[in-house]
Protein backbone atom coordinates (compact mmCIF):
# COMPACT_ATOMS: atom_id res chain seq x y z
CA UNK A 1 0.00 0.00 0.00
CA UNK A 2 3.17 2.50 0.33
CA UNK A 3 4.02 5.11 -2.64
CA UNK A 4 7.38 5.05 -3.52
CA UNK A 5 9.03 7.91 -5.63
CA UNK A 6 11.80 6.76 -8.15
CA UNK A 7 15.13 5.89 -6.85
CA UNK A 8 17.93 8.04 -7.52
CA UNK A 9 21.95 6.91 -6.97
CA UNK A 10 22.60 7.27 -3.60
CA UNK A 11 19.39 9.13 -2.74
CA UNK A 12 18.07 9.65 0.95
CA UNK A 13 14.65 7.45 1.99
CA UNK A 14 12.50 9.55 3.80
CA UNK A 15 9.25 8.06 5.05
CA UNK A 16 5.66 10.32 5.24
CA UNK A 17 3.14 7.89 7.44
CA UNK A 18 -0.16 9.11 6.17
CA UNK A 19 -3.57 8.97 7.12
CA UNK A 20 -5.56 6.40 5.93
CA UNK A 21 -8.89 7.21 6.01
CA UNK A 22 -9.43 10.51 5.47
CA UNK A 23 -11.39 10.71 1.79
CA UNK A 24 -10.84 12.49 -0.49
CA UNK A 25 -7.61 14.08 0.60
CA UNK A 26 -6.09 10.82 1.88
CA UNK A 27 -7.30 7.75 1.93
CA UNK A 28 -6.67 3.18 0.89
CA UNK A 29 -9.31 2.01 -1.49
CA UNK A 30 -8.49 -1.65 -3.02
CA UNK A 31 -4.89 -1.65 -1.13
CA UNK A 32 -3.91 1.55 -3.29
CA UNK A 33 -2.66 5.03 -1.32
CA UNK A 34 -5.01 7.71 -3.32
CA UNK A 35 -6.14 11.18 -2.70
CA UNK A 36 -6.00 14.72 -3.09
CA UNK A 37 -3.00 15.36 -0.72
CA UNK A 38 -1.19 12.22 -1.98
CA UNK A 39 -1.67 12.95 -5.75
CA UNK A 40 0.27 16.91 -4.48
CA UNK A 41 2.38 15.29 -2.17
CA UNK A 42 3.98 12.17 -4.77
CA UNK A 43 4.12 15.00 -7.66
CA UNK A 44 6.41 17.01 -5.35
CA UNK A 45 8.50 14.56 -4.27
CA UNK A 46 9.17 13.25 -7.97
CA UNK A 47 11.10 16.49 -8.53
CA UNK A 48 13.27 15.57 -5.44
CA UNK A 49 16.22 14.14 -7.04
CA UNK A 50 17.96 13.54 -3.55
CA UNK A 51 15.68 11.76 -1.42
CA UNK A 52 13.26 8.57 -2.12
CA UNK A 53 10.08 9.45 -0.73
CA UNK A 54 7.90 6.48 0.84
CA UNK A 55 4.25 7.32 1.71
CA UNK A 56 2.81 5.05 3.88
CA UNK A 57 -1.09 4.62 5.00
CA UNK A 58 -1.69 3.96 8.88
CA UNK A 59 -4.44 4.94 11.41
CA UNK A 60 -4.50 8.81 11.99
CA UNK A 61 -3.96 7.84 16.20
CA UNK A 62 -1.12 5.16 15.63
CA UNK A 63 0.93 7.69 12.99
CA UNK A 64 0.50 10.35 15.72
CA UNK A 65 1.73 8.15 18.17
CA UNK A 66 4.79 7.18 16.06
CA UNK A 67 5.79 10.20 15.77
CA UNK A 68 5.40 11.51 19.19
CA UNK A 69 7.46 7.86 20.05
CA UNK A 70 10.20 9.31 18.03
CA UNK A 71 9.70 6.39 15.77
CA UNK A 72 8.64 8.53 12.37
CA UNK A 73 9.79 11.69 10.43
CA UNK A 74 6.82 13.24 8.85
CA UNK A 75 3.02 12.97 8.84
CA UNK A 76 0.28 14.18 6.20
CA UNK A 77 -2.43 15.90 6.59
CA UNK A 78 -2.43 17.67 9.76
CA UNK A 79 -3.50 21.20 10.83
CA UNK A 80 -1.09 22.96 13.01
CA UNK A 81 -1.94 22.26 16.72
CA UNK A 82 2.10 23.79 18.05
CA UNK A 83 1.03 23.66 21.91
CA UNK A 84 -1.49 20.55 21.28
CA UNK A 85 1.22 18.53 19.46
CA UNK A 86 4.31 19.47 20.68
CA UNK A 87 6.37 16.49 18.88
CA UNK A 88 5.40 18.49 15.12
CA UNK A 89 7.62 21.55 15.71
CA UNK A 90 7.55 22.01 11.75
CA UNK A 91 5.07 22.02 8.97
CA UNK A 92 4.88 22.43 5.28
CA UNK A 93 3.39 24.93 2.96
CA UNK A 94 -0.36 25.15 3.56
CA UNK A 95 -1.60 22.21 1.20
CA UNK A 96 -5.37 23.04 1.37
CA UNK A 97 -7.85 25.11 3.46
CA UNK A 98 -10.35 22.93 5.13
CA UNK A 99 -13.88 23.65 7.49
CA UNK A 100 -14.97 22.00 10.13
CA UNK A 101 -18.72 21.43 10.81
CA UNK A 102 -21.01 19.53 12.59
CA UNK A 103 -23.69 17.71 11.17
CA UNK A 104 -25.88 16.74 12.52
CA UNK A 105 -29.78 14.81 12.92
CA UNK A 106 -32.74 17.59 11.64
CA UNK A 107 -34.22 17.26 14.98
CA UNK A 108 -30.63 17.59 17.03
CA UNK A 109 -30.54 21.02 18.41
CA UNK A 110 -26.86 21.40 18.48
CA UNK A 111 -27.29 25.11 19.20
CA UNK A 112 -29.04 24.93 21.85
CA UNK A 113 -26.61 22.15 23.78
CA UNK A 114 -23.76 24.62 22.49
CA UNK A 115 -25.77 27.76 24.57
CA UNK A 116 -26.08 25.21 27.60
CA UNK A 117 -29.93 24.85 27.35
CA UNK A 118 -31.67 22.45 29.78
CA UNK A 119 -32.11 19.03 28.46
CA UNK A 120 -30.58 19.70 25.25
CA UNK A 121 -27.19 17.29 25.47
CA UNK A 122 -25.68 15.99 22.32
CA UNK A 123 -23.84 13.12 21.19
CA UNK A 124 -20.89 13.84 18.99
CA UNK A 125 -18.32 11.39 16.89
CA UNK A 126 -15.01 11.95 15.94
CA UNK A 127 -12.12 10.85 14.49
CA UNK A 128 -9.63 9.15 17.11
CA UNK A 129 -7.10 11.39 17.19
CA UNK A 130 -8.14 14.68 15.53
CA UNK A 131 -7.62 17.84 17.59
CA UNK A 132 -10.69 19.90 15.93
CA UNK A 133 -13.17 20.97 18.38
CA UNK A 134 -13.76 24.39 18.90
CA UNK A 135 -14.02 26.90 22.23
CA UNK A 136 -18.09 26.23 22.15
CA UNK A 137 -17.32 22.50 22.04
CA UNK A 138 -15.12 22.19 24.46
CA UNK A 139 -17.08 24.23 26.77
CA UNK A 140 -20.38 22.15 26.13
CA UNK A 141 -18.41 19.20 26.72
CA UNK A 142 -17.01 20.64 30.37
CA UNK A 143 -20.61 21.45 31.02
CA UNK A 144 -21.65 17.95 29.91
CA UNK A 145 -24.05 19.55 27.18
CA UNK A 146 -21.82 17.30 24.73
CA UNK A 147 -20.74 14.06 25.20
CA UNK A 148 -17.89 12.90 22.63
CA UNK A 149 -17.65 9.48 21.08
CA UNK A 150 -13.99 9.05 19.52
CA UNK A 151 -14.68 5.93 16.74
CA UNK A 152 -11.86 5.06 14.35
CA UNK A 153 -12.66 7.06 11.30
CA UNK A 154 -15.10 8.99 8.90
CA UNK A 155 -16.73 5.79 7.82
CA UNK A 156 -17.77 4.38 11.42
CA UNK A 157 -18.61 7.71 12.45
CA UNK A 158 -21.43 8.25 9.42
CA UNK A 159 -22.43 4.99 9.68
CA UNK A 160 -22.88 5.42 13.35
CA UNK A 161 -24.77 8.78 12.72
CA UNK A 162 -26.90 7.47 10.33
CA UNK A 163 -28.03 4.46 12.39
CA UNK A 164 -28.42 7.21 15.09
CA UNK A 165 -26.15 6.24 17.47
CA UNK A 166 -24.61 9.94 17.88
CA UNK A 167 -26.47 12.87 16.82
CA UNK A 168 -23.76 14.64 15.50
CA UNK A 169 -20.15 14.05 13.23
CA UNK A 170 -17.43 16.95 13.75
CA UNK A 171 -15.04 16.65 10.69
CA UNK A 172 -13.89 18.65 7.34
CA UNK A 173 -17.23 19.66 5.58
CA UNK A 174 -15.50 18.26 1.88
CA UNK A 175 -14.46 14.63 4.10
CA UNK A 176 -18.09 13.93 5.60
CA UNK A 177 -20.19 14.79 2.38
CA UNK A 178 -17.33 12.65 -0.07
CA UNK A 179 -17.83 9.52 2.23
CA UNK A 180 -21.69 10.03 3.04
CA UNK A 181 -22.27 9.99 -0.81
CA UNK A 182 -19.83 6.60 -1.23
CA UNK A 183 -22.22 5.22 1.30
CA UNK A 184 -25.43 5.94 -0.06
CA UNK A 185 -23.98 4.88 -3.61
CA UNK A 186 -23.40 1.38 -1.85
CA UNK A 187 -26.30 1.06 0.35
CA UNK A 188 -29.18 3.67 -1.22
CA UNK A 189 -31.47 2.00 1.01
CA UNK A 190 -29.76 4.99 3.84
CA UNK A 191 -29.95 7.73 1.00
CA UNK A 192 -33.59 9.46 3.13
CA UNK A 193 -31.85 8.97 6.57
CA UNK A 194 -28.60 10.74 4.93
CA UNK A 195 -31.03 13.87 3.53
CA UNK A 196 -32.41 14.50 6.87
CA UNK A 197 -28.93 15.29 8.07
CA UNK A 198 -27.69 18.90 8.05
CA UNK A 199 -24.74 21.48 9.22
CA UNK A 200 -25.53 23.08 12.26
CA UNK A 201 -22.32 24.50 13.25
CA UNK A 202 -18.91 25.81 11.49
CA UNK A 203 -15.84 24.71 14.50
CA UNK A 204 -13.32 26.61 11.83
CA UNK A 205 -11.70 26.89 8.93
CA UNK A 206 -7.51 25.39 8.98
CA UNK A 207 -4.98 24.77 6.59
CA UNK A 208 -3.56 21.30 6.06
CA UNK A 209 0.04 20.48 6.22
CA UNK A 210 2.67 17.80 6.11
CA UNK A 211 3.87 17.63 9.84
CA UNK A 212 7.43 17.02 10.52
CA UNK A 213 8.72 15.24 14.21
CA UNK A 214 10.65 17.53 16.35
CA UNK A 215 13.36 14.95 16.40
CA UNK A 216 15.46 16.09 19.45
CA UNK A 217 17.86 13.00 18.73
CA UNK A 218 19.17 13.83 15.89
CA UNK A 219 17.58 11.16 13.76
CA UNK A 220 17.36 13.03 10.61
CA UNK A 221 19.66 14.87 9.55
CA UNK A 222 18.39 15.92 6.17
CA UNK A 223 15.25 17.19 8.06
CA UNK A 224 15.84 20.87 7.18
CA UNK A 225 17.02 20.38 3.56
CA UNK A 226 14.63 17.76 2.77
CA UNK A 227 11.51 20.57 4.15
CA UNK A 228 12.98 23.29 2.23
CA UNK A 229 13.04 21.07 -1.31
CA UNK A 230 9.60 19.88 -0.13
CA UNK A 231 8.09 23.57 0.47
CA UNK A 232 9.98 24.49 -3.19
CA UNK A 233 8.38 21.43 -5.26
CA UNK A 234 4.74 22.17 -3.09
CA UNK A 235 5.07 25.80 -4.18
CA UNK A 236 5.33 25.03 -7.63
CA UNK A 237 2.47 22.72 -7.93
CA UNK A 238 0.14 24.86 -6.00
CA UNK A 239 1.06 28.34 -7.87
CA UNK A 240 0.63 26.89 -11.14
């Protein structure tokens, strides 16, 4: 399932772990690596004669942790969270700006359990792993107006809200809507449960970013000239 990019003479392996479910930026389908930010990410690093670049799927939580073990150089896609993750101490050019939203049941008031209304408590699914929430979130959830359900992807979480076992998904608006429609292409038997769902609130708007490990040991080297040729090739794509 890894990308590899050609393999110059004596050229430097550098290894990017990458989320794998995380449609349509990044994301396995039939044991192939696909997606927005891997189709930008392997034309870069085709243009970087001195390193072989290795992207490599894994579980948003586990590539976090690997890097925060000291056991992994890069990561892609996350937004920049510098007191939240303090193992990243280095990110790319912005790749892509993203929203966050809730969506949500038609007859969830999210709103209301946001503005601490009596009897109004929410259930909410995310992503393991993903630092999105915003201050209204976080507050609901100290007040117990949220409660927060942390499943292992976009796909459990819609299926989850569509079976109604949270009221509410928090993810990237472009994310939620790609997979809800691969669903309902699959099983159209869900497609009225998945019209009845709606955005009721906007967390925030980020920029995504290939996250490098703070690598206090000395374990890379390269790290600087290898982000600099990375930011260069990124540029060029994205500007033209």
């Amino acid at each position: 399932m890894c990308w590899v990019a050609p393999v110059f003479a004596q050229s430097q392996r550098v290894e990017i772990l990458v989320d794998q479910s995380y449609p349509p930026y990044t994301y396995v389908r039939q044991g192939t690596l696909q997606g927005d930010y891997v189709a930008l990410v392997q034309s870069a690093a085709k243009s970087l004669t001195d390193y072989e670049v290795v992207l490599k799927p894994m579980p948003w939580k586990r590539a976090l942790q690997q890097l925060e073990q000291g056991a992994a150089f890069a990561i892609l896609p996350p937004y920049k969270h510098l007191d939240k993750r303090p193992f990243i101490d280095m990110y790319s050019l912005p790749l892509e700006q993203e929203t966050v939203v809730a969506l949500c049941h038609n007859d969830t008031d999210l709103p209301a359990a946001l503005a601490g209304k009596p009897g109004a408590a929410v259930n909410i699914g995310v992503n393991a792993g993903y630092l999105i929430f915003d201050h209204a979130v976080r507050a609901a959830q100290q007040r117990g107006d949220v409660r927060v359900w942390r499943n292992a992807n976009t796909r459990s979480n819609l299926f989850k809200l569509l079976k109604q076992r949270i009221e509410c998904y928090v993810n990237d608006r472009r994310s939620s809507e790609y997979e809800l429609e691969l669903i309902v292409q699959r099983q159209p038997e869900l497609a009225i449960k998945a019209k009845n769902l709606t955005v009721q609130h906007v967390l925030m708007t980020r920029s995504a970013h290939i996250g490098y490990a703070r690598d206090e040991r000395g374990n890379y080297p390269f790290k600087y000239d290898f982000i600099a040729k990375m930011d260069a090739a990124l540029a060029e794509l994205i500007n033209h």
